[in-house]
PDB file of N, CA and C in Angstrom:
ATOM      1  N   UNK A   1      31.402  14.411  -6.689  1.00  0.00           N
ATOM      2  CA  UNK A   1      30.650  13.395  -6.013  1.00  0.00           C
ATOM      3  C   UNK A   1      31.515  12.137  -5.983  1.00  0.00           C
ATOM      4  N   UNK A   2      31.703  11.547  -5.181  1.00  0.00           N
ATOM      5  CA  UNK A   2      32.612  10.423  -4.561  1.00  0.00           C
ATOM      6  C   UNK A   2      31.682   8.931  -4.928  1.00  0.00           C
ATOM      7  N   UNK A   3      32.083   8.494  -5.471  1.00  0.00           N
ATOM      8  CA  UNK A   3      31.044   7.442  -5.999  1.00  0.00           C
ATOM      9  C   UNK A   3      32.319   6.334  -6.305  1.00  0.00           C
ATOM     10  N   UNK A   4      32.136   4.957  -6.382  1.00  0.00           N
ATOM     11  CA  UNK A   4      32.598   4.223  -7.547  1.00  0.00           C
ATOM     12  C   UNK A   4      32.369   3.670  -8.321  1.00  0.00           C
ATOM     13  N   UNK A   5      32.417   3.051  -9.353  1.00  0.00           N
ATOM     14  CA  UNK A   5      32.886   2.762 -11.165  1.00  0.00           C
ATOM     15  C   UNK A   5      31.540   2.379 -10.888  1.00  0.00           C
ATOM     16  N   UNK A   6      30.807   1.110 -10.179  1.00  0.00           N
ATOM     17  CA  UNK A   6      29.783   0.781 -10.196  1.00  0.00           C
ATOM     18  C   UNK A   6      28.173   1.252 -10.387  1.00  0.00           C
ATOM     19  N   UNK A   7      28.872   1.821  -9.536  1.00  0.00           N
ATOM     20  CA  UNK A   7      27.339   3.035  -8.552  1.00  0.00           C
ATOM     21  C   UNK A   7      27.242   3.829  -9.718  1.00  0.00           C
ATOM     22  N   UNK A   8      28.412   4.835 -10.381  1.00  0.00           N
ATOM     23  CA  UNK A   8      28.297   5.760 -11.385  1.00  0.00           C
ATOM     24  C   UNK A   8      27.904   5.081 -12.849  1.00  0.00           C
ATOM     25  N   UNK A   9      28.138   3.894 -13.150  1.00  0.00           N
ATOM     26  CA  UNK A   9      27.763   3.145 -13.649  1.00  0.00           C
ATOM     27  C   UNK A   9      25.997   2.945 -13.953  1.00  0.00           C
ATOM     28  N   UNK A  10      25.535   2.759 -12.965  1.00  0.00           N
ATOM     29  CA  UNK A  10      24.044   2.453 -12.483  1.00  0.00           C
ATOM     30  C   UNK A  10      23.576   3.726 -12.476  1.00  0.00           C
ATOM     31  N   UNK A  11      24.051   4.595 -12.085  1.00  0.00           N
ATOM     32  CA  UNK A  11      23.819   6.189 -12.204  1.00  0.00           C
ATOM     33  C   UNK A  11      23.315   6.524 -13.182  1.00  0.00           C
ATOM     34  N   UNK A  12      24.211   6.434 -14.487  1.00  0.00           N
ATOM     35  CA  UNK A  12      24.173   6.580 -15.600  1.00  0.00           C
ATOM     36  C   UNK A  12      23.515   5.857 -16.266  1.00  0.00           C
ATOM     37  N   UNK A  13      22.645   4.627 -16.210  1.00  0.00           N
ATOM     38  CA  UNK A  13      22.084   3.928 -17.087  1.00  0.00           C
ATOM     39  C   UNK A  13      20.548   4.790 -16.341  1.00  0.00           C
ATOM     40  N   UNK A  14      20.284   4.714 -15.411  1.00  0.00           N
ATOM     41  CA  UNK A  14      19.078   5.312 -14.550  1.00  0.00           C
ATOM     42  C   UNK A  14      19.069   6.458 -15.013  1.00  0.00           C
ATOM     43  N   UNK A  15      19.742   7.677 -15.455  1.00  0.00           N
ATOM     44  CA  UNK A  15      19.624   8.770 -16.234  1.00  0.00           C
ATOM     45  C   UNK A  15      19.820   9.551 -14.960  1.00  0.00           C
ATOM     46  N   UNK A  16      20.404   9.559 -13.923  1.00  0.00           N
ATOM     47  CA  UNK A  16      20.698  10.011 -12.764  1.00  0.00           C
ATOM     48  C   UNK A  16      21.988  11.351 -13.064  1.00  0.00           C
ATOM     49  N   UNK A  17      22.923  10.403 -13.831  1.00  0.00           N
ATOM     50  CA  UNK A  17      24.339  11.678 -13.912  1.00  0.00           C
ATOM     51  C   UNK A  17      24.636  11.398 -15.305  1.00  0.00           C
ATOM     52  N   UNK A  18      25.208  12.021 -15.784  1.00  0.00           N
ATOM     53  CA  UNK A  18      25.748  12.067 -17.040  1.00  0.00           C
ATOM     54  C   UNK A  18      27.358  11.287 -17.039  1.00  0.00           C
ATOM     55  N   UNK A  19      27.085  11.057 -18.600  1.00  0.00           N
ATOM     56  CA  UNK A  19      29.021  10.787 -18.853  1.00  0.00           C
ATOM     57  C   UNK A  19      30.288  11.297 -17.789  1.00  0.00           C
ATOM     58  N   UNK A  20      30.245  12.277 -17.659  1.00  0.00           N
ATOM     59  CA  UNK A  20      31.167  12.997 -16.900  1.00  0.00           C
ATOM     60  C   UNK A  20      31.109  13.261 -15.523  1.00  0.00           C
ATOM     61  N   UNK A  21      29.630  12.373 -14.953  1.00  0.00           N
ATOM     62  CA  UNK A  21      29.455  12.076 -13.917  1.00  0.00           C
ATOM     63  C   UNK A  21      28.683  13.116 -13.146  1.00  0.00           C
ATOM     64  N   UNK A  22      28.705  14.133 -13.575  1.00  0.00           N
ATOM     65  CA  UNK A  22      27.322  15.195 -13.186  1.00  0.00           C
ATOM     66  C   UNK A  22      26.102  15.047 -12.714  1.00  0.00           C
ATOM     67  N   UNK A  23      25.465  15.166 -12.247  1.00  0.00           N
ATOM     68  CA  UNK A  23      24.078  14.731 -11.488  1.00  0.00           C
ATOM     69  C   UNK A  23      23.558  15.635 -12.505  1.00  0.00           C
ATOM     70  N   UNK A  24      22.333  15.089 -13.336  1.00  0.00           N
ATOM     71  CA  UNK A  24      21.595  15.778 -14.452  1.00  0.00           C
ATOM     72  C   UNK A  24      20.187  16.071 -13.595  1.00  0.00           C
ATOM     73  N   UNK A  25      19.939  17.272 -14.101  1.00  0.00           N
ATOM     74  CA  UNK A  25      18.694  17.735 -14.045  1.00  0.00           C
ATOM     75  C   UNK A  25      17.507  17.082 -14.286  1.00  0.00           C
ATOM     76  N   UNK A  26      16.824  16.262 -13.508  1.00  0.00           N
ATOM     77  CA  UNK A  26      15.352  15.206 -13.457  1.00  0.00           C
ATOM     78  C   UNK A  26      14.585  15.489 -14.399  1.00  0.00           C
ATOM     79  N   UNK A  27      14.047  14.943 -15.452  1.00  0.00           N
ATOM     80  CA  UNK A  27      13.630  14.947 -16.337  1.00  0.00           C
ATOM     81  C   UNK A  27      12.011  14.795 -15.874  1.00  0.00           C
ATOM     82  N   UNK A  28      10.848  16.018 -16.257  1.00  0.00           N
ATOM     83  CA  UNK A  28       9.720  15.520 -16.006  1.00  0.00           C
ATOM     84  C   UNK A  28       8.631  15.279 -16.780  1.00  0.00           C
ATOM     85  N   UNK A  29       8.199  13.943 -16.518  1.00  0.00           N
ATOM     86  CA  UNK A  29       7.086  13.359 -17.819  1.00  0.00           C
ATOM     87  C   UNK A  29       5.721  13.806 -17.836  1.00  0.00           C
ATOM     88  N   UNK A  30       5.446  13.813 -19.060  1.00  0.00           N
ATOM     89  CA  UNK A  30       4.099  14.613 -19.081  1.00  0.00           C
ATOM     90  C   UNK A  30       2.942  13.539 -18.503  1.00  0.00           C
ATOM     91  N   UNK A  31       2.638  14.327 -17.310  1.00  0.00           N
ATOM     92  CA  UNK A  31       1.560  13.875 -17.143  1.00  0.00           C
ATOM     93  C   UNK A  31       0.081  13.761 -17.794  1.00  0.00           C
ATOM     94  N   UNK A  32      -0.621  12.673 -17.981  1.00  0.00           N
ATOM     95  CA  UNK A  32      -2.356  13.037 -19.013  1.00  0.00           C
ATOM     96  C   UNK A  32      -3.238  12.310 -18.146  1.00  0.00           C
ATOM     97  N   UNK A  33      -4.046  13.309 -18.220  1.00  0.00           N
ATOM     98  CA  UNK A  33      -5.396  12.609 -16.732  1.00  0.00           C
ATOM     99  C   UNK A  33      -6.091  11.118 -17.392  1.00  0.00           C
ATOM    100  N   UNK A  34      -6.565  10.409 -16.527  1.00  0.00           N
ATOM    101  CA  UNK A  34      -6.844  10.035 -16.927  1.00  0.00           C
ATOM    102  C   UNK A  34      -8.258   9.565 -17.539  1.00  0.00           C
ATOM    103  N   UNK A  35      -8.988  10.503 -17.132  1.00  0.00           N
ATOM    104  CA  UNK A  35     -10.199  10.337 -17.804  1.00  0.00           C
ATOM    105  C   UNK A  35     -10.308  12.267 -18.062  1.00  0.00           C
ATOM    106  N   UNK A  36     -11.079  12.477 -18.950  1.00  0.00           N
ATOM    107  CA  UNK A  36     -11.262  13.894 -19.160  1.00  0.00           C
ATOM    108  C   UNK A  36     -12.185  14.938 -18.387  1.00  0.00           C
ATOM    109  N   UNK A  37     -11.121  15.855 -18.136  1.00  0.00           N
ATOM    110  CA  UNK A  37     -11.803  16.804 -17.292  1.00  0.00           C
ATOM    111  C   UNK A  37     -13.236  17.334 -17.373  1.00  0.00           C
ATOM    112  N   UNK A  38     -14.501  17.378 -16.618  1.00  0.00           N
ATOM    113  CA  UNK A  38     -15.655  18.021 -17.215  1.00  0.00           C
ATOM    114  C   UNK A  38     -15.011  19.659 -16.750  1.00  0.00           C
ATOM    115  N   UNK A  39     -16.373  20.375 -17.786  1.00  0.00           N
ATOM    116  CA  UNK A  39     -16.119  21.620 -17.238  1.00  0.00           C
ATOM    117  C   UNK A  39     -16.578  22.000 -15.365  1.00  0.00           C
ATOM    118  N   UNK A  40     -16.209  22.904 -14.581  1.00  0.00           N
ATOM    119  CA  UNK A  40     -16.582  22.841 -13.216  1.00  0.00           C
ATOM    120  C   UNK A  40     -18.227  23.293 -13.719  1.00  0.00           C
ATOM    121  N   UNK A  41     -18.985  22.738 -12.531  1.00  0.00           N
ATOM    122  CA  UNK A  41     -19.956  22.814 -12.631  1.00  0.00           C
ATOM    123  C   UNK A  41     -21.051  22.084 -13.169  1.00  0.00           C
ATOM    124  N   UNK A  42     -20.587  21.147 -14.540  1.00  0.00           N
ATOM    125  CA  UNK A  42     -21.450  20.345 -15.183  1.00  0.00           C
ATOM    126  C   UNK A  42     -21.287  18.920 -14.233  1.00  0.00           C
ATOM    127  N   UNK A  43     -22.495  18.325 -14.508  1.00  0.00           N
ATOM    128  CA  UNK A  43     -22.448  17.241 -13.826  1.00  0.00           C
ATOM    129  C   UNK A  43     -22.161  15.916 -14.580  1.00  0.00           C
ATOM    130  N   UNK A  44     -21.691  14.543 -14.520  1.00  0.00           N
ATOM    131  CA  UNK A  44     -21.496  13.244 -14.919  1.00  0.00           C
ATOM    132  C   UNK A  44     -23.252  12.818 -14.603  1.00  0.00           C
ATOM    133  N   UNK A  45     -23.349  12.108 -16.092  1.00  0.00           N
ATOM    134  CA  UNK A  45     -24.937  11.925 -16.379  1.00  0.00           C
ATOM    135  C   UNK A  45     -24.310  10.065 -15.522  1.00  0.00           C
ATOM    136  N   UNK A  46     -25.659   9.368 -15.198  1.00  0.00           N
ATOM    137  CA  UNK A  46     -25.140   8.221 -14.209  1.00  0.00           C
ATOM    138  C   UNK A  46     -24.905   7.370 -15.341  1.00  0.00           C
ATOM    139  N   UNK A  47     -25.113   7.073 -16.070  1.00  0.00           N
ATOM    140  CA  UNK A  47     -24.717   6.341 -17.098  1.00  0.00           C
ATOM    141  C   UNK A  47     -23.145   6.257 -17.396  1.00  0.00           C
ATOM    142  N   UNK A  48     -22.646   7.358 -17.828  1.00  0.00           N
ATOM    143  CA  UNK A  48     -21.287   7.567 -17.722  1.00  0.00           C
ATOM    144  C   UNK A  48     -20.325   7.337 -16.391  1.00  0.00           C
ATOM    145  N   UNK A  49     -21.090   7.613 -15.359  1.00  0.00           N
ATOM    146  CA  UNK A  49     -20.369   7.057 -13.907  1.00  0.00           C
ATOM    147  C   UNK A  49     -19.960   5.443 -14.324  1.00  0.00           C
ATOM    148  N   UNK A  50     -21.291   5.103 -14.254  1.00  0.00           N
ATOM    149  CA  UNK A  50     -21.193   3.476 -13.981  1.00  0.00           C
ATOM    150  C   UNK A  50     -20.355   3.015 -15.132  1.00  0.00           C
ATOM    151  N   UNK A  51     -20.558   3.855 -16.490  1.00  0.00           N
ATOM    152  CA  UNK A  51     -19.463   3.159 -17.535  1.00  0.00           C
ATOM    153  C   UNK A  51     -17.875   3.313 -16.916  1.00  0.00           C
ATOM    154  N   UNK A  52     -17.889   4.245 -16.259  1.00  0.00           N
ATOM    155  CA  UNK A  52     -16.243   4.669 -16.187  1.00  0.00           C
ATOM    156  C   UNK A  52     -16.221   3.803 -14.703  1.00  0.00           C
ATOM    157  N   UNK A  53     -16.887   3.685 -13.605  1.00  0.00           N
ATOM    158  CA  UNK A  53     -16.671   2.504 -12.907  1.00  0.00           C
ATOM    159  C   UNK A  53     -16.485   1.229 -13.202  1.00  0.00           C
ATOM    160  N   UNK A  54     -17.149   0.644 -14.423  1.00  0.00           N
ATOM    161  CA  UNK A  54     -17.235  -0.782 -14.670  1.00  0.00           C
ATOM    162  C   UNK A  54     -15.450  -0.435 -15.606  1.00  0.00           C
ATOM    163  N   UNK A  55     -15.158   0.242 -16.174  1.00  0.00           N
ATOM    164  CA  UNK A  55     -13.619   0.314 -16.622  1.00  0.00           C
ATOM    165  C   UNK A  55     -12.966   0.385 -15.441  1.00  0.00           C
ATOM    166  N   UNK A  56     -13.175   1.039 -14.582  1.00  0.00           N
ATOM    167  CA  UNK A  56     -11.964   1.143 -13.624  1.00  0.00           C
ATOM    168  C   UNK A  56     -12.187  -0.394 -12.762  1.00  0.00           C
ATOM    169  N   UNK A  57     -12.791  -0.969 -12.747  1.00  0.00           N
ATOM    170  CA  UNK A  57     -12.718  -2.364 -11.755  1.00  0.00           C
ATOM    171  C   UNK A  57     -12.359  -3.280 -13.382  1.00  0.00           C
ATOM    172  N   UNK A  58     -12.631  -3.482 -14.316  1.00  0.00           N
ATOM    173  CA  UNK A  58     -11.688  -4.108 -15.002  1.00  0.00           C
ATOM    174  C   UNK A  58     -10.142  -4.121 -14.870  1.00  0.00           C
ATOM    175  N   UNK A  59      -9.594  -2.859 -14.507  1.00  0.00           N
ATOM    176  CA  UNK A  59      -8.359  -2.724 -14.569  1.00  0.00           C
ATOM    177  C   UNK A  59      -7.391  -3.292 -12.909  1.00  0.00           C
ATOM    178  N   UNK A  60      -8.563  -3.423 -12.057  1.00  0.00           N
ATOM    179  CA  UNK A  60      -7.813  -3.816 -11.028  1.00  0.00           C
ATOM    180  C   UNK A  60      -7.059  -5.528 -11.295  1.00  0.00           C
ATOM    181  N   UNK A  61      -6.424  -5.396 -10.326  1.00  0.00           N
ATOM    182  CA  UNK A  61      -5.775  -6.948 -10.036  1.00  0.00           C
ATOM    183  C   UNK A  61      -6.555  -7.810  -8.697  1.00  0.00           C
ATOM    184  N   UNK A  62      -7.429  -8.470  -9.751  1.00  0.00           N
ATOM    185  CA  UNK A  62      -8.273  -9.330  -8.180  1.00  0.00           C
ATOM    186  C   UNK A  62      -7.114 -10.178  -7.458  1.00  0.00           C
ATOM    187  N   UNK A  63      -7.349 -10.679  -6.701  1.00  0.00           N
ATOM    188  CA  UNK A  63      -6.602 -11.977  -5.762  1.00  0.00           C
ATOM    189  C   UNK A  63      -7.027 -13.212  -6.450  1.00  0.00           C
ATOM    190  N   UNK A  64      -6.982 -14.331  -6.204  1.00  0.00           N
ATOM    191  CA  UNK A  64      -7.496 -15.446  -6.996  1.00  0.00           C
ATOM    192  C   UNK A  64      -8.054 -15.938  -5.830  1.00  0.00           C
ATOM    193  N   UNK A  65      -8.518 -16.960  -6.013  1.00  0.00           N
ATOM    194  CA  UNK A  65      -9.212 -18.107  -4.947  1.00  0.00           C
ATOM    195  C   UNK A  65      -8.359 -18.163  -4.200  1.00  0.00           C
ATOM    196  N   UNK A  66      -7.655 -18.686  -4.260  1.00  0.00           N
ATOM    197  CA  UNK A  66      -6.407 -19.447  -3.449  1.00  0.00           C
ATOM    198  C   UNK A  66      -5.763 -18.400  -2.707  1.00  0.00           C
ATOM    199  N   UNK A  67      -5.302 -16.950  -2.990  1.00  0.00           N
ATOM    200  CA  UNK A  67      -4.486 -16.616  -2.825  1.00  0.00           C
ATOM    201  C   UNK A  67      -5.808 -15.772  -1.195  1.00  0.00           C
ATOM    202  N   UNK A  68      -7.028 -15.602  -1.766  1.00  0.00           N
ATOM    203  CA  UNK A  68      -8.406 -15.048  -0.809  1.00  0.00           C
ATOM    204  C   UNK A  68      -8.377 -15.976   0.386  1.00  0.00           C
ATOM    205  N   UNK A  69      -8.098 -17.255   0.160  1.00  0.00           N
ATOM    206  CA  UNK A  69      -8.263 -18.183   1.133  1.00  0.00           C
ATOM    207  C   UNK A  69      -7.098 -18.347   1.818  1.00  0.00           C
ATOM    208  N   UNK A  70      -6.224 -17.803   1.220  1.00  0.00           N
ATOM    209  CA  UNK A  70      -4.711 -17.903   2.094  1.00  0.00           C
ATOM    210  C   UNK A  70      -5.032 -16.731   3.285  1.00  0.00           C
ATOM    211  N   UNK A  71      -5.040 -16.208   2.854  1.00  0.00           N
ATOM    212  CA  UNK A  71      -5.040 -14.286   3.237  1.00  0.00           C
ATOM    213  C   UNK A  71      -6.376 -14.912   4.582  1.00  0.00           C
ATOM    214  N   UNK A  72      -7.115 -15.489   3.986  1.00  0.00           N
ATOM    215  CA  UNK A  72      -8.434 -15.526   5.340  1.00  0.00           C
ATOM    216  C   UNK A  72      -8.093 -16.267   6.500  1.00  0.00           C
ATOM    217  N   UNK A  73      -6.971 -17.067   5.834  1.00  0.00           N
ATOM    218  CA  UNK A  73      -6.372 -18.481   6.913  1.00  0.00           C
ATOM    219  C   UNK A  73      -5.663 -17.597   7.756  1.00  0.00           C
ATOM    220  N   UNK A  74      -4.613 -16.559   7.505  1.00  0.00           N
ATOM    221  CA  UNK A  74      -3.992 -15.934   7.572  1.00  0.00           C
ATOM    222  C   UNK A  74      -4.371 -14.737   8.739  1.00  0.00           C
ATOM    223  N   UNK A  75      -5.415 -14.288   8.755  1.00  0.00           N
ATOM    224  CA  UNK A  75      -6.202 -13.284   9.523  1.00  0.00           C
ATOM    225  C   UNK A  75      -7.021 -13.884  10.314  1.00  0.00           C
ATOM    226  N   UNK A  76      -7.466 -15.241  10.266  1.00  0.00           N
ATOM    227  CA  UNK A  76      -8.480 -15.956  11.050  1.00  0.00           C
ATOM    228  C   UNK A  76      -7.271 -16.316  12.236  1.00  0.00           C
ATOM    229  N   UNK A  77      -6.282 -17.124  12.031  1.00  0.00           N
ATOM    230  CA  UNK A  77      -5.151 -17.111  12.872  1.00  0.00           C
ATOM    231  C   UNK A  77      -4.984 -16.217  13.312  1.00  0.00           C
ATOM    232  N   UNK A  78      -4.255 -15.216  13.024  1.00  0.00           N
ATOM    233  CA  UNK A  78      -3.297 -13.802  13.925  1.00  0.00           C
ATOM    234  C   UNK A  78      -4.814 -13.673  14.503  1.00  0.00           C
ATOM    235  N   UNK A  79      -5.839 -13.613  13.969  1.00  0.00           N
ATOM    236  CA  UNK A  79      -7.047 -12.907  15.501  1.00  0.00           C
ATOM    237  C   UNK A  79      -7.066 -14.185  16.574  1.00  0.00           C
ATOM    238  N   UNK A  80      -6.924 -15.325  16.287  1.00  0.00           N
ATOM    239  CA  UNK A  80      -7.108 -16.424  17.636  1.00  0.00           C
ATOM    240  C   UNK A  80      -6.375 -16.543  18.552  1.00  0.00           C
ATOM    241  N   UNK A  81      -4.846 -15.786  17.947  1.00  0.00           N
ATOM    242  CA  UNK A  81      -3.709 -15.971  18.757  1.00  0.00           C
ATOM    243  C   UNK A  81      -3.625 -14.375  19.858  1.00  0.00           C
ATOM    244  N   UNK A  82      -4.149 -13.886  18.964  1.00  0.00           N
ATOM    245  CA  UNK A  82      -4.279 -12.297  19.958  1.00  0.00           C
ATOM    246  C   UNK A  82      -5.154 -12.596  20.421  1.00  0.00           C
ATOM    247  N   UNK A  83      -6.589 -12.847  20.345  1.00  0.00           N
ATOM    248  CA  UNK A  83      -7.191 -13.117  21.275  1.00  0.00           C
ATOM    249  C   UNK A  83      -7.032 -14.116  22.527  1.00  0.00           C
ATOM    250  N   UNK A  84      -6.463 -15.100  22.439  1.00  0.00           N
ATOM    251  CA  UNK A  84      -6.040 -15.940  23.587  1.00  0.00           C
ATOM    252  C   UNK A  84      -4.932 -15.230  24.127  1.00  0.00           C
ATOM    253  N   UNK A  85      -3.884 -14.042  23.315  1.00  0.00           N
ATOM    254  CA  UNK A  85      -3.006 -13.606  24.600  1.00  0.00           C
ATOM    255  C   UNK A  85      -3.718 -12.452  25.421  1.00  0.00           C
ATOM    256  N   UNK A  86      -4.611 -12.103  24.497  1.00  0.00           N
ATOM    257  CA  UNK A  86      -5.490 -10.888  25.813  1.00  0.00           C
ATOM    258  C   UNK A  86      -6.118 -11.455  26.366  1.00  0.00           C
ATOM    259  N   UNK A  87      -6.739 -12.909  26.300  1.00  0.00           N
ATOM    260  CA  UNK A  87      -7.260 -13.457  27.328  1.00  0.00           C
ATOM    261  C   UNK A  87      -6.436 -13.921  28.815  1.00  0.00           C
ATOM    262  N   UNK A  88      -5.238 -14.602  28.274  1.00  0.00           N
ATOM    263  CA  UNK A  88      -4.449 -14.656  29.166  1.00  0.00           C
ATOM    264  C   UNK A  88      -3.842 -13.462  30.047  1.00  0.00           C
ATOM    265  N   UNK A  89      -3.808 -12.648  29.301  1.00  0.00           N
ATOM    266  CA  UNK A  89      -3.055 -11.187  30.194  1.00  0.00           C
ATOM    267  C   UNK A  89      -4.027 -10.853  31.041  1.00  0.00           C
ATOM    268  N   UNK A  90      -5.182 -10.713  30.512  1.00  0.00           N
ATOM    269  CA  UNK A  90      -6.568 -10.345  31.172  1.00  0.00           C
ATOM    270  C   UNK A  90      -6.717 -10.982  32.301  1.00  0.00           C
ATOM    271  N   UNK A  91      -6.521 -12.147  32.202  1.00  0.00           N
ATOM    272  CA  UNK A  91      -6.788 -13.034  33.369  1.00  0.00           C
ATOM    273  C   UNK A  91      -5.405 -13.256  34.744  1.00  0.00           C
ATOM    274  N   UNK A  92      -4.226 -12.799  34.055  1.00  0.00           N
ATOM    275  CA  UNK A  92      -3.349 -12.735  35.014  1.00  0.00           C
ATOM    276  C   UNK A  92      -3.364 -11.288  35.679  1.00  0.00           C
ATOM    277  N   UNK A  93      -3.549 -10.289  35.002  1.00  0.00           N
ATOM    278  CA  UNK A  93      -3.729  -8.795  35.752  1.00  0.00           C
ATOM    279  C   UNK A  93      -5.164  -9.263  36.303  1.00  0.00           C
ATOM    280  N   UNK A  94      -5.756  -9.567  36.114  1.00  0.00           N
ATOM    281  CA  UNK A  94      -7.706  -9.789  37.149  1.00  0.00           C
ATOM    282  C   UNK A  94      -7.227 -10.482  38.634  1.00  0.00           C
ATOM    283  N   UNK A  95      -6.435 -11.664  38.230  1.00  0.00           N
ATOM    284  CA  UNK A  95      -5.791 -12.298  39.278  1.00  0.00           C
ATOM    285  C   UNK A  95      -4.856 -11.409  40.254  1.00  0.00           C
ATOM    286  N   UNK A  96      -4.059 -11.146  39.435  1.00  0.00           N
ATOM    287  CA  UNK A  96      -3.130 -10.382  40.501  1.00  0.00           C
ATOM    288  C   UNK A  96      -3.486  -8.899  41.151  1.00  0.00           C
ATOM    289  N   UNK A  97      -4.420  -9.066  40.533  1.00  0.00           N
ATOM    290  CA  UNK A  97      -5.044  -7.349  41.491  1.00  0.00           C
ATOM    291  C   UNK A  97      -5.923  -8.121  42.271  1.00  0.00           C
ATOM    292  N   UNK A  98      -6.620  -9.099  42.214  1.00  0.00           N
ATOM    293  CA  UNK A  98      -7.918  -9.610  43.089  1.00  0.00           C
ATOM    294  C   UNK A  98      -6.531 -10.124  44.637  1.00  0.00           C
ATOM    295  N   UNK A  99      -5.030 -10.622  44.519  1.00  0.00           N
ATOM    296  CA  UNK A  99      -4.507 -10.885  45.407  1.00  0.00           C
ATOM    297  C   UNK A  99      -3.599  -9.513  46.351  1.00  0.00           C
ATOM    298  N   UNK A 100      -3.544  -8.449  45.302  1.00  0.00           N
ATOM    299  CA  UNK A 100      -2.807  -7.469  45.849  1.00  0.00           C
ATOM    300  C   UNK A 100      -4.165  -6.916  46.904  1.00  0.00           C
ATOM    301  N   UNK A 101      -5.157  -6.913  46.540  1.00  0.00           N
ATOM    302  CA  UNK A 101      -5.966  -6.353  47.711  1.00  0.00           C
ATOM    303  C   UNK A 101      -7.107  -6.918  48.327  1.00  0.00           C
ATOM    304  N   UNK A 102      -6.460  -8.164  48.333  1.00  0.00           N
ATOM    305  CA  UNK A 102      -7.279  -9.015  49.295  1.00  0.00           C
ATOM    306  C   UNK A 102      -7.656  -8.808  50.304  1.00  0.00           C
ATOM    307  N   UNK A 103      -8.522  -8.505  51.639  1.00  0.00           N
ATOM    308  CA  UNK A 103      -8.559  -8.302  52.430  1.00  0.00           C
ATOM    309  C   UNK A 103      -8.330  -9.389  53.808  1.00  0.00           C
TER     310      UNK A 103
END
């Protein structure tokens, strides 16, 4: 493999190739579910839903204020500006077909 000092370098710290520059065999990590399997067939009593929902929305990453109000500024714009260019297009194709067959 044609590489230089660098790259094989970075290679090797990433666990990519070995010392001698070999491309090593991918190492695979054990995967563990993350909540425990029921048996098929049994059902989740609702209690346990909503517990394991109220954990899983703890773990998300909300937006903050600021960052909600950016994002809205953000989408309120790009729709005003598309909407005024389909208005405009709209209105120049309406026009120019109302002159192509004028009678």
């Amino acid at each position: 493999m044609a590489m230089n000092r660098e790259t094989r370098r970075l290679m090797q710290r990433q666990g990519q190739v070995g010392p001698d520059g070999e491309p090593v065999a991918p190492r695979r990590e054990a995967t563990r579910p993350i909540t425990t399997a029921a048996a098929p067939g049994s059902r989740t009593k609702p209690t346990d839903f909503f517990r394991e929902v109220r954990a899983e929305l703890r773990r998300v990453a909300w937006p903050t204020r600021a960052q909600t109000l950016n994002y809205t500024f953000v989408v309120l714009i790009t729709l005003a500006v598309l909407m005024a260019l389909i208005f405009l297009l709209d209105t120049a194709f309406a026009k120019s077909v109302l002159f192509l067959f004028k009678k």
